[in-house]
N, C-alpha and C. Protein backbone atom coordinates (compact mmCIF):
# COMPACT_ATOMS: atom_id res chain seq x y z
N UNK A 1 1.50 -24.59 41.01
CA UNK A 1 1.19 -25.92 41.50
C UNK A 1 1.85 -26.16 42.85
N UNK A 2 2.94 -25.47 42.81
CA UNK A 2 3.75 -25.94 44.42
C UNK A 2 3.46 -25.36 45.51
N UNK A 3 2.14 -24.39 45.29
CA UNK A 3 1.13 -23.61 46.78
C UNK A 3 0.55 -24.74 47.15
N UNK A 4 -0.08 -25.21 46.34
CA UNK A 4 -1.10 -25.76 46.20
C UNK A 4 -0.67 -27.24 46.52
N UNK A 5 0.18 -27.76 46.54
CA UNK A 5 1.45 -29.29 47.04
C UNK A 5 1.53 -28.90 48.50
N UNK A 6 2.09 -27.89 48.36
CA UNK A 6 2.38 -27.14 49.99
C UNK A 6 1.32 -27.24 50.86
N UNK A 7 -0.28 -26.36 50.19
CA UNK A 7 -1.32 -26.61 51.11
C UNK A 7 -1.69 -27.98 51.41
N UNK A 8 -1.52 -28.85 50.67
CA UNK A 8 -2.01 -30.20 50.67
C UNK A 8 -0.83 -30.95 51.56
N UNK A 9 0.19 -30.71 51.53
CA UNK A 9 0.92 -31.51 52.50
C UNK A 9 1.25 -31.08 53.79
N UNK A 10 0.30 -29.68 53.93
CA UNK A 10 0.78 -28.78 55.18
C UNK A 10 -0.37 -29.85 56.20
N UNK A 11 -1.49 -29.99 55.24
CA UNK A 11 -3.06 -30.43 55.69
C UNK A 11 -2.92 -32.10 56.16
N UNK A 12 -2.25 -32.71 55.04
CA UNK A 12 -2.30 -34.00 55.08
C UNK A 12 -0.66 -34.22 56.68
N UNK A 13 0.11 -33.67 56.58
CA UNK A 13 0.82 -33.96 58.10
C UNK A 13 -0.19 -33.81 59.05
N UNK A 14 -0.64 -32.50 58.91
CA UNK A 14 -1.24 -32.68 60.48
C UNK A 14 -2.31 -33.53 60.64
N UNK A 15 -3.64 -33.89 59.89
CA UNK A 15 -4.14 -35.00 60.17
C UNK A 15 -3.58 -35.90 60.26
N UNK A 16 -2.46 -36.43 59.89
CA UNK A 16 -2.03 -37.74 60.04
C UNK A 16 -1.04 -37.99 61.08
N UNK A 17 -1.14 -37.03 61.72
CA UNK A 17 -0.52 -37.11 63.47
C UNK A 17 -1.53 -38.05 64.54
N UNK A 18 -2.86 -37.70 63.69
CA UNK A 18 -3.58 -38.43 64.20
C UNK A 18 -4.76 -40.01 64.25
N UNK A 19 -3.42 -40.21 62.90
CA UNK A 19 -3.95 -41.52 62.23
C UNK A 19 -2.81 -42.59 62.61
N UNK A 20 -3.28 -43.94 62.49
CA UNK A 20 -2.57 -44.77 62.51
C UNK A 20 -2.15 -45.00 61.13
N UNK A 21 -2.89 -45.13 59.95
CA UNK A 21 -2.51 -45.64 58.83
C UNK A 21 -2.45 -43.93 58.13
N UNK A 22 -1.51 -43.35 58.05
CA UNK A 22 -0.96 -42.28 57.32
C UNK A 22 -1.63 -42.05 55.96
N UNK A 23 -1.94 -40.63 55.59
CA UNK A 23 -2.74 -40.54 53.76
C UNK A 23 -1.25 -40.41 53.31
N UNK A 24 -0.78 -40.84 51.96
CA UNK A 24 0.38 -40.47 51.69
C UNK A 24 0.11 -39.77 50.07
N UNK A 25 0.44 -38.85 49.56
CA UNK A 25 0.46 -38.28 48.42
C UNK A 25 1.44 -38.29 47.49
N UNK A 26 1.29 -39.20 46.52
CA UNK A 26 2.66 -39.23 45.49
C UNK A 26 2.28 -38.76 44.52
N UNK A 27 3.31 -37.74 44.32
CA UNK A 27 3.52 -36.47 43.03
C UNK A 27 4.04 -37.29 41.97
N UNK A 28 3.41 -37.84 41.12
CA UNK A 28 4.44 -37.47 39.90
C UNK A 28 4.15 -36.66 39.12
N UNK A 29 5.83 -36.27 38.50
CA UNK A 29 5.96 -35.12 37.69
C UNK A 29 7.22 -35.39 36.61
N UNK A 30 7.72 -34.69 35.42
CA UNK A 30 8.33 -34.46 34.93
C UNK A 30 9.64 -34.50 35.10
N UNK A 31 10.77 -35.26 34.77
CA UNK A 31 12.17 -35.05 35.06
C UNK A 31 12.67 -33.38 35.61
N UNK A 32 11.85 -32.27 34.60
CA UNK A 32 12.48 -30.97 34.74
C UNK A 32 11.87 -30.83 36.20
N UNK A 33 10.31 -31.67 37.05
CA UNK A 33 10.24 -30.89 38.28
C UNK A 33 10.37 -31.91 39.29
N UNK A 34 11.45 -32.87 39.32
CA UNK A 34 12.03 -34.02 39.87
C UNK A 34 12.34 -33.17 41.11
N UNK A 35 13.47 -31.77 41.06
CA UNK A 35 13.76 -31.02 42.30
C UNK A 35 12.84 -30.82 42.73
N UNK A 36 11.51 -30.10 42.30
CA UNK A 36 10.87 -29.33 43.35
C UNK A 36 9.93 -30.47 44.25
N UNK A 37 9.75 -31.42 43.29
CA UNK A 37 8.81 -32.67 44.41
C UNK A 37 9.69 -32.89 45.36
N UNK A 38 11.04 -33.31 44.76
CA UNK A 38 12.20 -33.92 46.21
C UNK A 38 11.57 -32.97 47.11
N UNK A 39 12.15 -30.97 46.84
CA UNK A 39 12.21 -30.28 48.06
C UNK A 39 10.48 -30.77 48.68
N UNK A 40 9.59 -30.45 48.03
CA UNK A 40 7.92 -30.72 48.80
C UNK A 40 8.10 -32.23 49.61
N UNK A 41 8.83 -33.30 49.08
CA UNK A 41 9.05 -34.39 49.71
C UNK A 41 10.11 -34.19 51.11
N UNK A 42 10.76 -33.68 51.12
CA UNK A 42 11.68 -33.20 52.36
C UNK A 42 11.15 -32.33 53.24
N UNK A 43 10.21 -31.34 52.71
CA UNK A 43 9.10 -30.45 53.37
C UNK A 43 8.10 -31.67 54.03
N UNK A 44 7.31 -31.79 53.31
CA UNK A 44 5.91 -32.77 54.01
C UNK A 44 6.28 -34.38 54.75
N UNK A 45 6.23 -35.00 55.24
CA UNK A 45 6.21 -36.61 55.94
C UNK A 45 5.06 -37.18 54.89
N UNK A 46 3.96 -36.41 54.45
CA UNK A 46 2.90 -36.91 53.72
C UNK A 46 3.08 -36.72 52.24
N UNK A 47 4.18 -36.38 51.73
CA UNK A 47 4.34 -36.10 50.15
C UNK A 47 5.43 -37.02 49.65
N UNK A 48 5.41 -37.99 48.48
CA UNK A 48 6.29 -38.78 48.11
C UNK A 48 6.64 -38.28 46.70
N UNK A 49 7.60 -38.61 46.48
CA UNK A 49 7.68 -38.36 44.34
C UNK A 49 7.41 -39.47 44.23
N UNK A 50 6.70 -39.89 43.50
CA UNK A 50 5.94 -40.91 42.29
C UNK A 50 6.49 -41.42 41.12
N UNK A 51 7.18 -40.54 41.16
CA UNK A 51 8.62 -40.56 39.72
C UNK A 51 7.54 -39.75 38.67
N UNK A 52 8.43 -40.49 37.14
CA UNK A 52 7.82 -39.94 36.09
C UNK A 52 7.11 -41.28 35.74
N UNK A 53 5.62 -40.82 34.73
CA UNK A 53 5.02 -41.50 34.20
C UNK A 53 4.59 -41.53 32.70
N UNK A 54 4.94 -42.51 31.89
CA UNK A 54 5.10 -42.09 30.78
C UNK A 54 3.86 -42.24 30.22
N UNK A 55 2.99 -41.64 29.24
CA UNK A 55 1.74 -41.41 29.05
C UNK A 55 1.20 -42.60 29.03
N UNK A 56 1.76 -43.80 28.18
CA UNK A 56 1.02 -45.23 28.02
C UNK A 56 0.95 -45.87 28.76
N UNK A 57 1.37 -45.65 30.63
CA UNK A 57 0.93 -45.95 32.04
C UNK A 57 0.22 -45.70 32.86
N UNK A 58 -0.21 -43.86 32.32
CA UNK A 58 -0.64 -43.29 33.17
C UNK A 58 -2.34 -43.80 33.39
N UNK A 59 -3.21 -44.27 32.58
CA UNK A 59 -4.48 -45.05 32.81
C UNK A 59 -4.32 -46.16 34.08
N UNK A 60 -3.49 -47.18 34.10
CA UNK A 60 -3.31 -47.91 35.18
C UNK A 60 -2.53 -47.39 36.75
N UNK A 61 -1.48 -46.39 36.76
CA UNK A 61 -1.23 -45.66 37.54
C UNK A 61 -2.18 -45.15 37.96
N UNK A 62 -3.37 -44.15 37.23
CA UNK A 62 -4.86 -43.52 37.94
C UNK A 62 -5.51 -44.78 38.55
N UNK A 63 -5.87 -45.65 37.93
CA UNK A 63 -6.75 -46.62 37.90
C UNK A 63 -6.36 -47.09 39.51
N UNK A 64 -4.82 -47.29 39.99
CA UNK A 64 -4.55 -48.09 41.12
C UNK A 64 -4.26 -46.50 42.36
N UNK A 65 -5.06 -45.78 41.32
CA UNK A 65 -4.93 -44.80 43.14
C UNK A 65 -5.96 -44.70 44.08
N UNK A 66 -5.59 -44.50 44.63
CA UNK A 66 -6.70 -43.86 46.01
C UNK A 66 -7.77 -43.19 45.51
N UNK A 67 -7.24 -42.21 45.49
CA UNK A 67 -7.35 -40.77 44.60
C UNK A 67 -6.26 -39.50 44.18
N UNK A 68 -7.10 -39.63 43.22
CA UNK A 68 -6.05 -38.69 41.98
C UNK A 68 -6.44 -37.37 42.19
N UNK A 69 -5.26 -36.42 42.25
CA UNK A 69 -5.16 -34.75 42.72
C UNK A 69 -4.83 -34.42 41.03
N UNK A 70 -5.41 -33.06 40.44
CA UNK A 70 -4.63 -32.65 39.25
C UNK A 70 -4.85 -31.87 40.28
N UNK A 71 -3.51 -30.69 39.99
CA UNK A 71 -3.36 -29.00 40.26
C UNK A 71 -3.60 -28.93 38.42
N UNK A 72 -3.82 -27.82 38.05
CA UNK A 72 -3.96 -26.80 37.31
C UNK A 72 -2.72 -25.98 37.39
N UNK A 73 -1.81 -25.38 35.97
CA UNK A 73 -0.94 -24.42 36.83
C UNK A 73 -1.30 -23.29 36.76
N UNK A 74 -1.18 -22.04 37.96
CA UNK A 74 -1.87 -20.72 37.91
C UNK A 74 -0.77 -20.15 37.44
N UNK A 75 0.40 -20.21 36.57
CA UNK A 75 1.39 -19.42 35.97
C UNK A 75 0.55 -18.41 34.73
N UNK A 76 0.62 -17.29 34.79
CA UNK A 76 -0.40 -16.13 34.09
C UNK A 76 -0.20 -16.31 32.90
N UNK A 77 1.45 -17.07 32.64
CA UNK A 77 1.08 -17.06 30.84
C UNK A 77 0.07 -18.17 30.26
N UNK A 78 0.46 -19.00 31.20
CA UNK A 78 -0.71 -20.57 31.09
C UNK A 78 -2.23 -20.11 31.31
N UNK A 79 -2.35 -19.48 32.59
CA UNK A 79 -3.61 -19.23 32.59
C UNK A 79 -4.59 -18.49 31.41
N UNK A 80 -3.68 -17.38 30.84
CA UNK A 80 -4.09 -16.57 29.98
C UNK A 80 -4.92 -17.48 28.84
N UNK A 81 -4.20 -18.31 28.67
CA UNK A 81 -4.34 -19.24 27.19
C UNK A 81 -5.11 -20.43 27.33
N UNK A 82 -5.13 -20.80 29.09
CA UNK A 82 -5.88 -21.77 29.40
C UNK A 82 -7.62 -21.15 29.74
N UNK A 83 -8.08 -20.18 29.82
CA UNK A 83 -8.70 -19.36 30.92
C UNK A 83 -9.89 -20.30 30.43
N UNK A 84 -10.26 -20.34 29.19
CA UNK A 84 -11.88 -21.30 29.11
C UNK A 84 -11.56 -22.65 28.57
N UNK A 85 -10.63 -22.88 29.43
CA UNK A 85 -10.64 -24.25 29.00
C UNK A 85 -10.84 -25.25 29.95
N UNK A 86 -10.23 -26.49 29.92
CA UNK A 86 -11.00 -27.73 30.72
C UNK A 86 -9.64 -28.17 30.61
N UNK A 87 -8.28 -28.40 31.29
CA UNK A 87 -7.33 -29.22 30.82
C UNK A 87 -7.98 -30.69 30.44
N UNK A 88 -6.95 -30.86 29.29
CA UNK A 88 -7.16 -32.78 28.88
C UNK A 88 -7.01 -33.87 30.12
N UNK A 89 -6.33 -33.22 30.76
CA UNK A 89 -6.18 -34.26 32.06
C UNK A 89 -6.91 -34.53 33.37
N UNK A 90 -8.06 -33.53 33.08
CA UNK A 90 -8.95 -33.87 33.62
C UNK A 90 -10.00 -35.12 33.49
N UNK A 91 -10.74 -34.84 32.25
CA UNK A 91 -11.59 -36.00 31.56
C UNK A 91 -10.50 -37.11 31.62
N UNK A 92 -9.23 -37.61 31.43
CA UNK A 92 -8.55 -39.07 31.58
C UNK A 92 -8.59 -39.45 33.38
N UNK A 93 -8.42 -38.45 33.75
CA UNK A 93 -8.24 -38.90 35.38
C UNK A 93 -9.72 -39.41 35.65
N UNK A 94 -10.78 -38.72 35.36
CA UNK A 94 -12.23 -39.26 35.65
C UNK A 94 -12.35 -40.59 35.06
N UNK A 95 -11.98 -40.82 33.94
CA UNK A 95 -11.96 -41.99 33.02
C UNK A 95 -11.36 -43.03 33.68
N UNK A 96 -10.85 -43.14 35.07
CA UNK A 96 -10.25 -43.67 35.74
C UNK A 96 -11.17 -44.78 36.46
N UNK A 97 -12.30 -43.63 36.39
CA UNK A 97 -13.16 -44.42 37.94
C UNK A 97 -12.83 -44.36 39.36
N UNK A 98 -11.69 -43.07 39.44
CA UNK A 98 -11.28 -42.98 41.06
C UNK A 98 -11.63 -41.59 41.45
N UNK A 99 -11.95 -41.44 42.68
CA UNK A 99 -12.32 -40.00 42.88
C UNK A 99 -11.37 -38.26 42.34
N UNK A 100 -11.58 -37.37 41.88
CA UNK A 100 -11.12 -36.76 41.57
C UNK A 100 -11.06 -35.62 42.51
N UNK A 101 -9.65 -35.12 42.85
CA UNK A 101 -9.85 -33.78 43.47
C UNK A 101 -8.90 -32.85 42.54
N UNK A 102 -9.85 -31.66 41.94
CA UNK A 102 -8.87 -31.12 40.99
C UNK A 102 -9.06 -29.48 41.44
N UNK A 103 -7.63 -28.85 41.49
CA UNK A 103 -6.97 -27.54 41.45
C UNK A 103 -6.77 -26.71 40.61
N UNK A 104 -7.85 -25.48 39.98
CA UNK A 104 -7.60 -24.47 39.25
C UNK A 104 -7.29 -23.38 39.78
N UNK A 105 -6.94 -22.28 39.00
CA UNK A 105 -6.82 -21.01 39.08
C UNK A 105 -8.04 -19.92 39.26
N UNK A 106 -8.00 -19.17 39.91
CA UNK A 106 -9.55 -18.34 39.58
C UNK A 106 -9.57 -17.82 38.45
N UNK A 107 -10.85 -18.08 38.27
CA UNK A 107 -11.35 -17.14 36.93
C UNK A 107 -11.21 -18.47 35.67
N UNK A 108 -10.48 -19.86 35.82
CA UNK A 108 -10.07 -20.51 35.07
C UNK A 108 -11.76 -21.34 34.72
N UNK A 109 -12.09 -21.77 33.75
CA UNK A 109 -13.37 -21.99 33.31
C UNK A 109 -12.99 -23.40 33.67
């Protein structure tokens, strides 16, 4: 997931050198990946942590975004087990009604 943070905040700085009103991207994630958003947040001008969201928020959190990013994670043991599947967090983010941009792995169904 953190290529894939990286590509997106490598993309979203440089267009927004050339914006007045900045895209800004807030990660949330998990207490255990609290570090790695900080470091992507200290890396990008365009990446924020979001904090954590606890599941019985996360409908109104989607609901009041812009648009909602899932990554997928391409970690091989996940993928292995994920390969024909559809994560669950896909269908809730759509259920949103906000545009979806979502990040798999190749080969991931």
């Amino acid at each position: 997931r953190r290529a894939v943070l990286e590509q997106l905040g490598a993309l979203l700085d440089k267009v927004n050198n050339e914006l007045e009103d900045p895209y800004q991207l807030y990660v949330c994630a998990p207490v255990s990946d609290a570090a790695v958003v900080g470091q992507l947040a200290n890396q990008f001008e365009s990446i924020k942590f979001g904090g954590t969201v606890r599941q019985e928020d996360l409908p109104a959190r989607l609901k009041g975004s812009g648009i909602n990013v899932f990554v997928e994670s391409s970690d091989q043991a996940i993928r292995d087990f994920t390969r024909l599947s559809i994560s669950t967090k896909v269908p809730e983010y759509l259920a949103a009604g906000r545009p979806v941009i979502a990040f798999g792995p190749e080969g991931q169904a």
